[in-house]
N, C-alpha and C. Protein backbone atom coordinates (compact mmCIF):
# COMPACT_ATOMS: atom_id res chain seq x y z
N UNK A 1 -11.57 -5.52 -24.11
CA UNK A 1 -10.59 -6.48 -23.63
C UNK A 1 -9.88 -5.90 -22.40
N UNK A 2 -9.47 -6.68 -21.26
CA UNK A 2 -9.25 -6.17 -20.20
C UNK A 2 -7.98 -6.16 -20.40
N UNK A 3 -7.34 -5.01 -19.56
CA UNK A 3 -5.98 -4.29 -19.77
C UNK A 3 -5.11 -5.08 -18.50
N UNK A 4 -3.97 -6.14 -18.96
CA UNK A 4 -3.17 -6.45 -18.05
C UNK A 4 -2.87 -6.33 -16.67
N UNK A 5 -2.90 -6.69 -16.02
CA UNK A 5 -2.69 -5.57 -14.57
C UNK A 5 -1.26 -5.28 -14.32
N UNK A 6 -0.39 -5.59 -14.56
CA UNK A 6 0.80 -4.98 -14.57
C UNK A 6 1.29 -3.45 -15.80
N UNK A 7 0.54 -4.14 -17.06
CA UNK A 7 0.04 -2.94 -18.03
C UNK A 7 -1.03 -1.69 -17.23
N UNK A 8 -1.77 -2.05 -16.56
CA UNK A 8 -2.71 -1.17 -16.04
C UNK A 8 -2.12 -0.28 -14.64
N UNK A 9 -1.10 -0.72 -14.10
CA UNK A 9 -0.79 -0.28 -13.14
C UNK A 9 0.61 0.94 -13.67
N UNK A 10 1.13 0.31 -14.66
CA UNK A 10 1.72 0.83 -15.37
C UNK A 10 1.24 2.58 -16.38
N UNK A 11 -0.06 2.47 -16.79
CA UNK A 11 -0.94 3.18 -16.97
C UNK A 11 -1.62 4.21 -15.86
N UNK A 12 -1.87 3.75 -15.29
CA UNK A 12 -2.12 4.44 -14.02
C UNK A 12 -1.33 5.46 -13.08
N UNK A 13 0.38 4.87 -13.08
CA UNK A 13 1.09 5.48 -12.51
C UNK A 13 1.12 6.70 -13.65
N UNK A 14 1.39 6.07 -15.09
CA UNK A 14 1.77 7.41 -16.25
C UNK A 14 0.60 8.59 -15.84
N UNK A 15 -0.71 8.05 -15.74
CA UNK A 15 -1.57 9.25 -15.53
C UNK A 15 -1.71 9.93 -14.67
N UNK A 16 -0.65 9.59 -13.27
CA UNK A 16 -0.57 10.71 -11.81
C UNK A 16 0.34 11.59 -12.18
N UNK A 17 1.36 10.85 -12.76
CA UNK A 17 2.66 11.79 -13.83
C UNK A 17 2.22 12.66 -14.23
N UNK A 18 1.59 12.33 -15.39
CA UNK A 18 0.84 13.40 -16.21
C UNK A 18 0.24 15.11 -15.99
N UNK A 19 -0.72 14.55 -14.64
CA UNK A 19 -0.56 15.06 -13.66
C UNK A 19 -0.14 15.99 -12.96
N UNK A 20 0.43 15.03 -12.81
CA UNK A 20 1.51 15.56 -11.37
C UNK A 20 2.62 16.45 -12.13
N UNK A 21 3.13 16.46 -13.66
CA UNK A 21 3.62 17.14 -14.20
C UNK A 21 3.15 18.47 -14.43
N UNK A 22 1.70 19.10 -14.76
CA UNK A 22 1.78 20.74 -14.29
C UNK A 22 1.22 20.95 -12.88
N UNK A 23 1.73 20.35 -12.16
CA UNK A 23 1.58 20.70 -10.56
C UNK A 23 2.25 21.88 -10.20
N UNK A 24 1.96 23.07 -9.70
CA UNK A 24 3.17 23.84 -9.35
C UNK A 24 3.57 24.16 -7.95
N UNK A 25 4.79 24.97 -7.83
CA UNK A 25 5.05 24.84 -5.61
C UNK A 25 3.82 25.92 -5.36
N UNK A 26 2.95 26.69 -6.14
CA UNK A 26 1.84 27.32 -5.59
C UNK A 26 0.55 26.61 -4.93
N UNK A 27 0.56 24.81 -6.10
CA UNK A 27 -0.80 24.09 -5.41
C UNK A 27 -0.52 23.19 -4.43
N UNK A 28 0.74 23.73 -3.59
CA UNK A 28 1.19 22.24 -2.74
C UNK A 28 0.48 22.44 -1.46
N UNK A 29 -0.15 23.56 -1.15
CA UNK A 29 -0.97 23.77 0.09
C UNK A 29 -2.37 23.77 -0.37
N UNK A 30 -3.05 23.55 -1.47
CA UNK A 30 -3.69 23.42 -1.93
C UNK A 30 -4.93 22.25 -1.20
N UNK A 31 -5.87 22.09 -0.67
CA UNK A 31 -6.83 21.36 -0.23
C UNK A 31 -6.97 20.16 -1.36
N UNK A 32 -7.56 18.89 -0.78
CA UNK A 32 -7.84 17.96 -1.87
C UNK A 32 -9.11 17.44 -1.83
N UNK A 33 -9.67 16.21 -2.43
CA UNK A 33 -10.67 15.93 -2.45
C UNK A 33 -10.62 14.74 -1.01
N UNK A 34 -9.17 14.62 -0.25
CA UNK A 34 -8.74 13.85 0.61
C UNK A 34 -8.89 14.70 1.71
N UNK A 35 -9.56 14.90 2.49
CA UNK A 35 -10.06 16.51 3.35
C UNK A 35 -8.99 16.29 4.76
N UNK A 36 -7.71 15.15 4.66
CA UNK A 36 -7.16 15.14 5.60
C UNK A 36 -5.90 15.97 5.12
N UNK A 37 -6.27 15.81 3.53
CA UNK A 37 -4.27 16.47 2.82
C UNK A 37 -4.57 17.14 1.93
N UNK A 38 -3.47 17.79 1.95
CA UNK A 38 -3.03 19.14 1.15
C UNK A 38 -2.46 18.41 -0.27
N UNK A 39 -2.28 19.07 -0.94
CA UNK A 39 -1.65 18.57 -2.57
C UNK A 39 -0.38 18.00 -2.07
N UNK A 40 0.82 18.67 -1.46
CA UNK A 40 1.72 18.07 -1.29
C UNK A 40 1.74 16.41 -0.83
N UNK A 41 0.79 16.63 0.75
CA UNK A 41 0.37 15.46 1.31
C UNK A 41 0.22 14.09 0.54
N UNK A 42 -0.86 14.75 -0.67
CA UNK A 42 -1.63 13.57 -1.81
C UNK A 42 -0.17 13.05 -2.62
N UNK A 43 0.56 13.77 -2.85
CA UNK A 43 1.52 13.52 -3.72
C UNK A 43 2.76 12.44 -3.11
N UNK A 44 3.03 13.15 -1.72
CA UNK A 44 3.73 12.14 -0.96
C UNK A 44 3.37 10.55 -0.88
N UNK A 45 1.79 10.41 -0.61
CA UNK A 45 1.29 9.68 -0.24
C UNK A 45 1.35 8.85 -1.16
N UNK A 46 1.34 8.80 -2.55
CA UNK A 46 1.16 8.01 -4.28
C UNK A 46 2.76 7.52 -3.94
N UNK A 47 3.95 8.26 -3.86
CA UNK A 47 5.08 8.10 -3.75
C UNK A 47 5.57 7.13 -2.54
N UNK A 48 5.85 6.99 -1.24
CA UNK A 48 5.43 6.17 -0.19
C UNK A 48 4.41 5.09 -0.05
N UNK A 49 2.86 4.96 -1.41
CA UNK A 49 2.57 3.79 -1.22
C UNK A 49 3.62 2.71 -2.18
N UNK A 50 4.04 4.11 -3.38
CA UNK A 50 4.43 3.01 -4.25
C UNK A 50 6.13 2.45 -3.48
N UNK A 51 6.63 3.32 -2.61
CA UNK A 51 7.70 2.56 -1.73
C UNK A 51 7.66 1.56 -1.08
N UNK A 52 6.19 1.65 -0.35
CA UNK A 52 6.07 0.22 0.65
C UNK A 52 5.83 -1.25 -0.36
N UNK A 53 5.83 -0.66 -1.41
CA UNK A 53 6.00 -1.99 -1.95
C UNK A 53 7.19 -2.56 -2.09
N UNK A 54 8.19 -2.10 -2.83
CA UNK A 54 9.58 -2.59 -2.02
C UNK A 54 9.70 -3.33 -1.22
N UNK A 55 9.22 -1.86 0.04
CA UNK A 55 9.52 -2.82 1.44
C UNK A 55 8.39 -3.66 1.78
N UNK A 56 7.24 -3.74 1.26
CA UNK A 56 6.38 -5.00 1.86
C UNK A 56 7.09 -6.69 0.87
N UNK A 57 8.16 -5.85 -0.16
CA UNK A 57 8.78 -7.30 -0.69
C UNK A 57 9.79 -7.81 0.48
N UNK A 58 10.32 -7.30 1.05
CA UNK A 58 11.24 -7.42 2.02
C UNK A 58 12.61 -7.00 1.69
N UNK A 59 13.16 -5.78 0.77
CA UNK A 59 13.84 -5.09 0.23
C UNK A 59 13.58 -4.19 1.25
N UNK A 60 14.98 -3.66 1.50
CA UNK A 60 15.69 -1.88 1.87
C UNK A 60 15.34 -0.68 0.97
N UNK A 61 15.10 0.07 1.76
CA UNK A 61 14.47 1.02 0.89
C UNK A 61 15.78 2.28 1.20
N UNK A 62 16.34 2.30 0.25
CA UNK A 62 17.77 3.96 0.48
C UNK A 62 16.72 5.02 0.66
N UNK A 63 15.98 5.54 1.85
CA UNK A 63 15.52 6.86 1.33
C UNK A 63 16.39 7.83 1.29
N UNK A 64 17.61 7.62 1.96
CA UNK A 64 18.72 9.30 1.36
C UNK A 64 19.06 9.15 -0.01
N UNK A 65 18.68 8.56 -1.08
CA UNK A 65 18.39 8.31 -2.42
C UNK A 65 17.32 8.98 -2.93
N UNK A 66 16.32 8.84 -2.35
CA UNK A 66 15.46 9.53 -3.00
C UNK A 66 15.30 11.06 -3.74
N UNK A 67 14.55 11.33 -5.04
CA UNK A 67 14.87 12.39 -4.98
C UNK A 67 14.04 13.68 -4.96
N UNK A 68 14.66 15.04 -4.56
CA UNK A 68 13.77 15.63 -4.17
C UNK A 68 12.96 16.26 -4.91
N UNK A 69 13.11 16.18 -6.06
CA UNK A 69 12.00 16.74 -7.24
C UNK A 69 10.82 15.51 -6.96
N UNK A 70 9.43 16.32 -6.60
CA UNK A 70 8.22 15.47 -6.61
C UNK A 70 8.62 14.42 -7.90
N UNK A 71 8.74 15.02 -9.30
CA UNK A 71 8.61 14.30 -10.41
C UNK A 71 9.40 12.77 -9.95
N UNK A 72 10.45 13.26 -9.63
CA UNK A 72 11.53 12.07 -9.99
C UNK A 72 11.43 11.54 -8.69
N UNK A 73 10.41 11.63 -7.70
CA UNK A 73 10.47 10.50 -6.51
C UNK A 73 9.42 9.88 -6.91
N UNK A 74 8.55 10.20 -7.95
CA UNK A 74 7.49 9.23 -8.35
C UNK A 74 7.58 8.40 -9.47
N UNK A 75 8.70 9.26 -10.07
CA UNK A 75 9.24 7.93 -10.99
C UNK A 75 10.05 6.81 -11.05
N UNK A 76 10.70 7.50 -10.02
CA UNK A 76 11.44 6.57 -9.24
C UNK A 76 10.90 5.34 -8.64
N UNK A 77 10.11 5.94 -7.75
CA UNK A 77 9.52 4.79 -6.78
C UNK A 77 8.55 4.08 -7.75
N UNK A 78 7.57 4.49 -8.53
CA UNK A 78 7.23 3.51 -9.35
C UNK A 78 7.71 2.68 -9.96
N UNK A 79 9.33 3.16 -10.98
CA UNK A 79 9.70 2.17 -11.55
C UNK A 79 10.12 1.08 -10.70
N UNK A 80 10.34 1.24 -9.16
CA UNK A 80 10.81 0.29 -8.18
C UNK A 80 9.86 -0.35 -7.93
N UNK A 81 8.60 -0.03 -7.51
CA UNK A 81 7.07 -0.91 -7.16
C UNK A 81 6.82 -1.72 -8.70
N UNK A 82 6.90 -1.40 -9.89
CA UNK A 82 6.62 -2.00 -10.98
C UNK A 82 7.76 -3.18 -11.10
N UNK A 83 8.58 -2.87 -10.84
CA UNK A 83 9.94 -3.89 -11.11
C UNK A 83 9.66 -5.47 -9.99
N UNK A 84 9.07 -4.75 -8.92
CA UNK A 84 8.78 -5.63 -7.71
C UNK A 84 7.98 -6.68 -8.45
N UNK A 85 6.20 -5.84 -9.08
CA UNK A 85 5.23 -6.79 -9.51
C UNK A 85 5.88 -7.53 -10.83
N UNK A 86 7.05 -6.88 -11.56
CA UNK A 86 6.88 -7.81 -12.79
C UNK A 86 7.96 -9.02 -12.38
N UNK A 87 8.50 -9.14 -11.70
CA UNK A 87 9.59 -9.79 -11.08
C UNK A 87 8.94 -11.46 -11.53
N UNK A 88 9.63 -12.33 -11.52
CA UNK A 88 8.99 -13.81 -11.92
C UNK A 88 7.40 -14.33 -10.90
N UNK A 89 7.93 -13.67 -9.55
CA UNK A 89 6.64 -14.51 -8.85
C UNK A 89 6.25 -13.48 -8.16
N UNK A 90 5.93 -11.88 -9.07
CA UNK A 90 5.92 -10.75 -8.35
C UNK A 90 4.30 -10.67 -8.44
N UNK A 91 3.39 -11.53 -9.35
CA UNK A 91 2.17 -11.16 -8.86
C UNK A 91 1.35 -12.63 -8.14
N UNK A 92 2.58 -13.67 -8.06
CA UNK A 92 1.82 -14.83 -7.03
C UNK A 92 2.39 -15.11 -5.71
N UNK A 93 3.56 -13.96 -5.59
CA UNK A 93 4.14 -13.92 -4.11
C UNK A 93 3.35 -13.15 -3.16
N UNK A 94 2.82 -13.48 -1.79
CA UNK A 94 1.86 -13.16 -1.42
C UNK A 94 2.24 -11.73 -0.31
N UNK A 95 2.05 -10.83 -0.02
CA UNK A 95 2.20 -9.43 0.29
C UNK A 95 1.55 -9.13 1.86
N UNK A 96 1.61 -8.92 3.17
CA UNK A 96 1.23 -8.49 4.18
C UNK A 96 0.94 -7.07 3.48
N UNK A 97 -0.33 -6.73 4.00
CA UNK A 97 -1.04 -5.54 4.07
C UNK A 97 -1.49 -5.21 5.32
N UNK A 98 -1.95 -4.39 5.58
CA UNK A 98 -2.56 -3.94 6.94
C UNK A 98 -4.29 -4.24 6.85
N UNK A 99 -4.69 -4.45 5.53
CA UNK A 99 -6.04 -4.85 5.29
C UNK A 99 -5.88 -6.49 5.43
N UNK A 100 -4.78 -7.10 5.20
CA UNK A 100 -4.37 -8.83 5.01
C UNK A 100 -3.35 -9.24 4.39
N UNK A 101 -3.62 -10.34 4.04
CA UNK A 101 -2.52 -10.81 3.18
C UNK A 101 -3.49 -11.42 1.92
N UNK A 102 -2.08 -10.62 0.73
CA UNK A 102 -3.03 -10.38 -0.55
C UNK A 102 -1.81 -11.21 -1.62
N UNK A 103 -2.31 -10.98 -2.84
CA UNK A 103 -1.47 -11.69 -3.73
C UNK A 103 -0.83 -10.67 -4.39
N UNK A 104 0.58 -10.71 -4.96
CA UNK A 104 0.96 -10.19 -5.69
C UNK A 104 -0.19 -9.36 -6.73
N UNK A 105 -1.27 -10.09 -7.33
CA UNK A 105 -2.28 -9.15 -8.16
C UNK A 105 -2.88 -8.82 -7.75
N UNK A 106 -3.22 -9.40 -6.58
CA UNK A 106 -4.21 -8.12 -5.77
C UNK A 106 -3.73 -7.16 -5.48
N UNK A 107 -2.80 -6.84 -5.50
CA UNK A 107 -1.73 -5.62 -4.64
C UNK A 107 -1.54 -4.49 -5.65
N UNK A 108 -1.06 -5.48 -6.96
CA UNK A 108 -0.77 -4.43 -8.53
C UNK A 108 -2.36 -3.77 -8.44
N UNK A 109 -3.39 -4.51 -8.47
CA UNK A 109 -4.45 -3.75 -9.07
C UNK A 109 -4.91 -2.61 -7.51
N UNK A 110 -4.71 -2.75 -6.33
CA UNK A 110 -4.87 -1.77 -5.19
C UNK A 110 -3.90 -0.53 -5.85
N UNK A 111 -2.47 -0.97 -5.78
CA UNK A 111 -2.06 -0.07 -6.30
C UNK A 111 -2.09 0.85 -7.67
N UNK A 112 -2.66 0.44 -8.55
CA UNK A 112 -2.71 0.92 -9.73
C UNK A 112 -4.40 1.71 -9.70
N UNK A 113 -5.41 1.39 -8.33
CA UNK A 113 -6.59 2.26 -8.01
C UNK A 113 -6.22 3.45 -7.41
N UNK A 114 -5.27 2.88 -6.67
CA UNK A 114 -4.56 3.87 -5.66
C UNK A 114 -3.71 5.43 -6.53
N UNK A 115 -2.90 4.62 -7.44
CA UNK A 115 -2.69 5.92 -7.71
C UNK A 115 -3.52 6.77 -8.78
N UNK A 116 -4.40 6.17 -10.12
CA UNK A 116 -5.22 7.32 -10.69
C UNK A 116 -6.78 7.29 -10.12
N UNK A 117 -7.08 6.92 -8.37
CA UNK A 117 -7.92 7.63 -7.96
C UNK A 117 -7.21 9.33 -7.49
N UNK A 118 -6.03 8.54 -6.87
CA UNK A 118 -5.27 10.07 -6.77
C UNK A 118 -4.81 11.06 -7.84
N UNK A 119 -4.97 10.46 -9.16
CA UNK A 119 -4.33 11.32 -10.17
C UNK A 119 -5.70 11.98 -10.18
N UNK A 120 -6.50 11.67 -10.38
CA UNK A 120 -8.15 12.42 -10.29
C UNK A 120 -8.55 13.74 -9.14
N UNK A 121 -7.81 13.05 -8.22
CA UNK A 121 -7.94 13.83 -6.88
C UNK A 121 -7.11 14.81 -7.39
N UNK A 122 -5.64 14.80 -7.37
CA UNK A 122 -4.76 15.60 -7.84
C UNK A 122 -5.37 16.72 -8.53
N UNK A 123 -6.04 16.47 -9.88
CA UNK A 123 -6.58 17.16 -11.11
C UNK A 123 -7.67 18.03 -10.94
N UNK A 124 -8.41 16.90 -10.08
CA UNK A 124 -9.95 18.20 -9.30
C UNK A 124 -9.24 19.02 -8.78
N UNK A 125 -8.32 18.98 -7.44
CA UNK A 125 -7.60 19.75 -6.08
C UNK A 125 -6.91 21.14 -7.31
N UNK A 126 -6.20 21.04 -8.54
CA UNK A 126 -5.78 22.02 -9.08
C UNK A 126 -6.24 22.73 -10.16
N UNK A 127 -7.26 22.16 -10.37
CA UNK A 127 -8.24 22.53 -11.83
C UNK A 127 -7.85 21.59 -12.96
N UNK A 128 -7.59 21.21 -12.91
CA UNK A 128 -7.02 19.98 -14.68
C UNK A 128 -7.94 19.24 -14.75
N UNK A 129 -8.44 18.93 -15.99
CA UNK A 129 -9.19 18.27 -16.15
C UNK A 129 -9.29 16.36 -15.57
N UNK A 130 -10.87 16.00 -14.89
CA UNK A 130 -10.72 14.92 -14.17
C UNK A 130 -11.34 13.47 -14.96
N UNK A 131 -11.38 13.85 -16.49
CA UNK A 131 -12.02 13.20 -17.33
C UNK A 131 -10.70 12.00 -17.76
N UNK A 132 -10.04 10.99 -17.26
CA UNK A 132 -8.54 10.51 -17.04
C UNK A 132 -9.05 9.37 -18.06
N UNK A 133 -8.28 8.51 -18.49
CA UNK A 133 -8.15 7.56 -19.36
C UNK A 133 -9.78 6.98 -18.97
N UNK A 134 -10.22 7.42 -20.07
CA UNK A 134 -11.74 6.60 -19.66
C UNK A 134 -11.58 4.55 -19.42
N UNK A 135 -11.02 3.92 -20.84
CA UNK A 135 -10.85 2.75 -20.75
C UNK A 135 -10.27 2.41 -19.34
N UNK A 136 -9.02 3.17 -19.00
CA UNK A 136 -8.76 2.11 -17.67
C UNK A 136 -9.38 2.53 -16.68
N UNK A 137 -10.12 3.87 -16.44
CA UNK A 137 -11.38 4.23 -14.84
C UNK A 137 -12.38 2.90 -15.39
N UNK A 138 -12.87 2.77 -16.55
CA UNK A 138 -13.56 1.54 -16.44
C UNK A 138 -13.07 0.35 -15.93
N UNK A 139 -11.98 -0.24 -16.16
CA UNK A 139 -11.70 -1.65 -15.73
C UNK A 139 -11.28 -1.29 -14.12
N UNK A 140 -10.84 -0.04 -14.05
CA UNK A 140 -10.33 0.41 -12.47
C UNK A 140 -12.11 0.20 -11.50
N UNK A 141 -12.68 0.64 -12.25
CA UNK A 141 -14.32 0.93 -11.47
C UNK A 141 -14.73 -0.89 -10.79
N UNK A 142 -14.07 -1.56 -12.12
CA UNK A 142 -14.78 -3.04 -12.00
C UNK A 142 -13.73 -3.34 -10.81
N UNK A 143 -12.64 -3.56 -11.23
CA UNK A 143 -11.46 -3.93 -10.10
C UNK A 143 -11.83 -3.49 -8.57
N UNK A 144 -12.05 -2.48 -8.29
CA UNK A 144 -12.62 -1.91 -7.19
C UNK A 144 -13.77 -2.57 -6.71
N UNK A 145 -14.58 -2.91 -7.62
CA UNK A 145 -16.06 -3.26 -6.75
C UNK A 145 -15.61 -4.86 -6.40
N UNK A 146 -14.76 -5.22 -7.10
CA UNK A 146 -14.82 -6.80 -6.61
C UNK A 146 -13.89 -6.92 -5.59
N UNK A 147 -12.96 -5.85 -5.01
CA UNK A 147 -11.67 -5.54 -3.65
C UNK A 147 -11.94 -4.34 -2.48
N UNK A 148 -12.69 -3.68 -3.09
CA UNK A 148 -13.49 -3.09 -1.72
C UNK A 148 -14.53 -3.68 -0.93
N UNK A 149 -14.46 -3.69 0.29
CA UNK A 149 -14.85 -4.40 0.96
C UNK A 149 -15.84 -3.16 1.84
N UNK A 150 -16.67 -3.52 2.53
CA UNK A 150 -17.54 -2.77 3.06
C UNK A 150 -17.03 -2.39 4.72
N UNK A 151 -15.87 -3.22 4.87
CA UNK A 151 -15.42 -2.48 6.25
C UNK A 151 -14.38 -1.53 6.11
N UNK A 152 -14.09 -1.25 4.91
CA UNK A 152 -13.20 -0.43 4.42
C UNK A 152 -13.94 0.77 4.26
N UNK A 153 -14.69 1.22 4.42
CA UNK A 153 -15.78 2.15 4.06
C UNK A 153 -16.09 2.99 5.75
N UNK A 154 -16.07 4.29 5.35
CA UNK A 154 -16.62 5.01 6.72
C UNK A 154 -15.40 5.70 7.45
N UNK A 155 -15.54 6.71 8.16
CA UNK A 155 -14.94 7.41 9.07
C UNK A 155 -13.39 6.60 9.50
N UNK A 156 -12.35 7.41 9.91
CA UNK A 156 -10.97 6.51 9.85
C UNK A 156 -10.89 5.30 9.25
N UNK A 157 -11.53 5.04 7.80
CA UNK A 157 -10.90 4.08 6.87
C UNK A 157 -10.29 4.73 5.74
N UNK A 158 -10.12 3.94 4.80
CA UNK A 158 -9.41 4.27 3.65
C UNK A 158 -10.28 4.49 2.54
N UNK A 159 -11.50 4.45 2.31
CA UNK A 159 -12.37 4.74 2.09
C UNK A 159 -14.02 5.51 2.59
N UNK A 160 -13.88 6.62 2.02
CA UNK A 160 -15.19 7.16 2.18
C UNK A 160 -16.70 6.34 2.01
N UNK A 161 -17.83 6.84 2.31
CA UNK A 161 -18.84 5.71 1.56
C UNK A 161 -19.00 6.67 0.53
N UNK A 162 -19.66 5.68 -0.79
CA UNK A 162 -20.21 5.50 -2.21
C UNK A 162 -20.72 6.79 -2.12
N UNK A 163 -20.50 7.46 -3.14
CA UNK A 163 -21.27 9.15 -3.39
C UNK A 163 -22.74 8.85 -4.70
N UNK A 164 -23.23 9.52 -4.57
CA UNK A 164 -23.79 9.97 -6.06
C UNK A 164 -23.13 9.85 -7.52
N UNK A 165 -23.09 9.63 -8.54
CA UNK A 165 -22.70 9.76 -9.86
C UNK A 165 -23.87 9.99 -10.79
N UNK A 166 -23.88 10.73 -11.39
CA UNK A 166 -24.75 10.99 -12.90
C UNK A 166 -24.20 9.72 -14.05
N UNK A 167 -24.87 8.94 -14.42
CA UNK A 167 -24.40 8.19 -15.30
C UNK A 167 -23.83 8.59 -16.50
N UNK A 168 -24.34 9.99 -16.86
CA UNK A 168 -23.83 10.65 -17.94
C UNK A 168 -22.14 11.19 -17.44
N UNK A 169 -21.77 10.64 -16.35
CA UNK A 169 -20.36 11.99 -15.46
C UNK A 169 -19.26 10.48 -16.71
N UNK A 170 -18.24 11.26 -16.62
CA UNK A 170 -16.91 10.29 -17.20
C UNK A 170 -16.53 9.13 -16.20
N UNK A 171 -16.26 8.01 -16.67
CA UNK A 171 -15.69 6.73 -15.92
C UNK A 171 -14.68 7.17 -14.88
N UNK A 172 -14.07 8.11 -14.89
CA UNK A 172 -12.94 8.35 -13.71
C UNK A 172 -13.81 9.12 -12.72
N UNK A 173 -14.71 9.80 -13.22
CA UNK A 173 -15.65 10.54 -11.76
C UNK A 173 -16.51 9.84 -11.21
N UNK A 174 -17.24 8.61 -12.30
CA UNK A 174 -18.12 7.26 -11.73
C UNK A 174 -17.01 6.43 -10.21
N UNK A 175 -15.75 6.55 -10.85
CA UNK A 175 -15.17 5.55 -10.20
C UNK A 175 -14.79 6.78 -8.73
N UNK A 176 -14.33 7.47 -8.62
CA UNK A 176 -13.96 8.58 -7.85
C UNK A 176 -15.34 8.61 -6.88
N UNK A 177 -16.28 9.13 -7.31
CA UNK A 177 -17.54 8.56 -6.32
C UNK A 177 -17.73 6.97 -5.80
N UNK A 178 -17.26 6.72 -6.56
CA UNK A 178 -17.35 4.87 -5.86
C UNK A 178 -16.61 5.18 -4.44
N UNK A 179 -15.40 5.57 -4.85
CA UNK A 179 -14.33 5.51 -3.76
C UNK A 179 -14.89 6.58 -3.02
N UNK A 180 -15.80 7.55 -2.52
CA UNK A 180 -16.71 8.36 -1.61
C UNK A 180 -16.18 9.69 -2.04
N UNK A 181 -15.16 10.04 -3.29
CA UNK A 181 -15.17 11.40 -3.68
C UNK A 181 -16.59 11.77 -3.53
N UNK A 182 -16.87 12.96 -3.68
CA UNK A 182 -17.32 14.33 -4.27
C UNK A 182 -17.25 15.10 -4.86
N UNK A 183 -17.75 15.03 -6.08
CA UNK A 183 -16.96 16.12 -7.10
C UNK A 183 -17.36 17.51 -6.95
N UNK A 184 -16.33 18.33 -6.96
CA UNK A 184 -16.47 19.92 -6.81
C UNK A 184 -16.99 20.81 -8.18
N UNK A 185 -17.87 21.65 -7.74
CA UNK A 185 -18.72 21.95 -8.75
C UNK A 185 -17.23 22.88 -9.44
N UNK A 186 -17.65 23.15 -10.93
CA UNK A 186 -16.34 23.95 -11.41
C UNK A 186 -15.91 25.08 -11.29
N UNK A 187 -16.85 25.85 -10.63
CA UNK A 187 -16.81 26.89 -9.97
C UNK A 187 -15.95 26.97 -8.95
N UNK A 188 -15.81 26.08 -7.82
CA UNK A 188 -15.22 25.97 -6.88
C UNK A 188 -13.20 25.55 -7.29
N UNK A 189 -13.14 25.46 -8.27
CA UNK A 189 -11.91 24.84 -8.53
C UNK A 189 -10.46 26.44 -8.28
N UNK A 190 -9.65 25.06 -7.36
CA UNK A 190 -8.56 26.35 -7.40
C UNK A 190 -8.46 27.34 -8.43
């Protein structure tokens, strides 16, 4: 049975947490599976997408509020991006993106790829295991193939192209290669 998308995005954020909770200030220079950013970078980046949602509602964003513990700017800003989508017409009010203009659910489910492709990334980049909520990398894998688009794909996009997967690999590394990861052999792990 498919998992809500406000439930799923909800899920998703818990598993960058998760995460992002034994992160330490040793892996913040740390390389990622994002070959433009460093751990810190990746971490900012989950935090700031989940801000522009706010501001793509047309809400002020206090950033001298924010706070400076990684933890609590991602809980923060999530509970603010989640509050946005559950809002009465928060998943049929329609959203400017830089890819278009999307719907409120299209946006929850970008964002809710967005952040446990990064919780994955996160987990490879520091050694933790990248085997993440199998049930939702599955419905995340499906969500993806029907919102990625093929010009999204390639060199200065937001997507890499499609990697390899072993069908036997876990649903979060199936889906992680979708999105043009590469998984690092375990040897190689910080």
């Amino acid at each position: 049975m498919p998992i809500e998308p406000l439930v799923a995005h909800q899920h998703a954020q818990d598993v960058f947490a998760g995460v992002l909770s034994a992160v330490t200030p040793e892996h913040m220079s740390w390389p990622t599976p994002c070959s433009e950013w460093v751990v810190r970078d990746l971490i900012e980046h989950v935090i700031a997408g989940n801000e522009r949602v706010v501001q793509r509602a047309g809400m002020a964003l206090d950033v001298g509020s924010r706070p400076s513990d990684l933890g609590a700017a991602h809980r923060a800003s999530f509970a603010a991006a989640q509050a946005i989508f559950a809002a009465p017409d928060g998943l049929t009010r329609t959203f400017d993106l830089p890819i278009g203009q999307v719907s409120g659910l299209v946006f929850v489910r970008i964002r809710a790829l967005d952040a446990f492709a990064h919780a994955w990334d996160l987990a490879q980049s520091v050694g933790q295991p990248t085997d993440l909520d199998p049930e939702l990398a599955t419905q995340l894998f499906e969500s993806a193939r029907q919102i990625l688009r093929p010009d999204l794909r390639g060199p200065g996009k937001p997507f890499g192209f499609e990697q390899p997967s072993a069908a036997t690999a876990p649903p979060a590394t199936q889906l992680a290669c979708f999105l043009g990861r590469q998984p690092a052999p375990a040897s190689s792990l910080g």
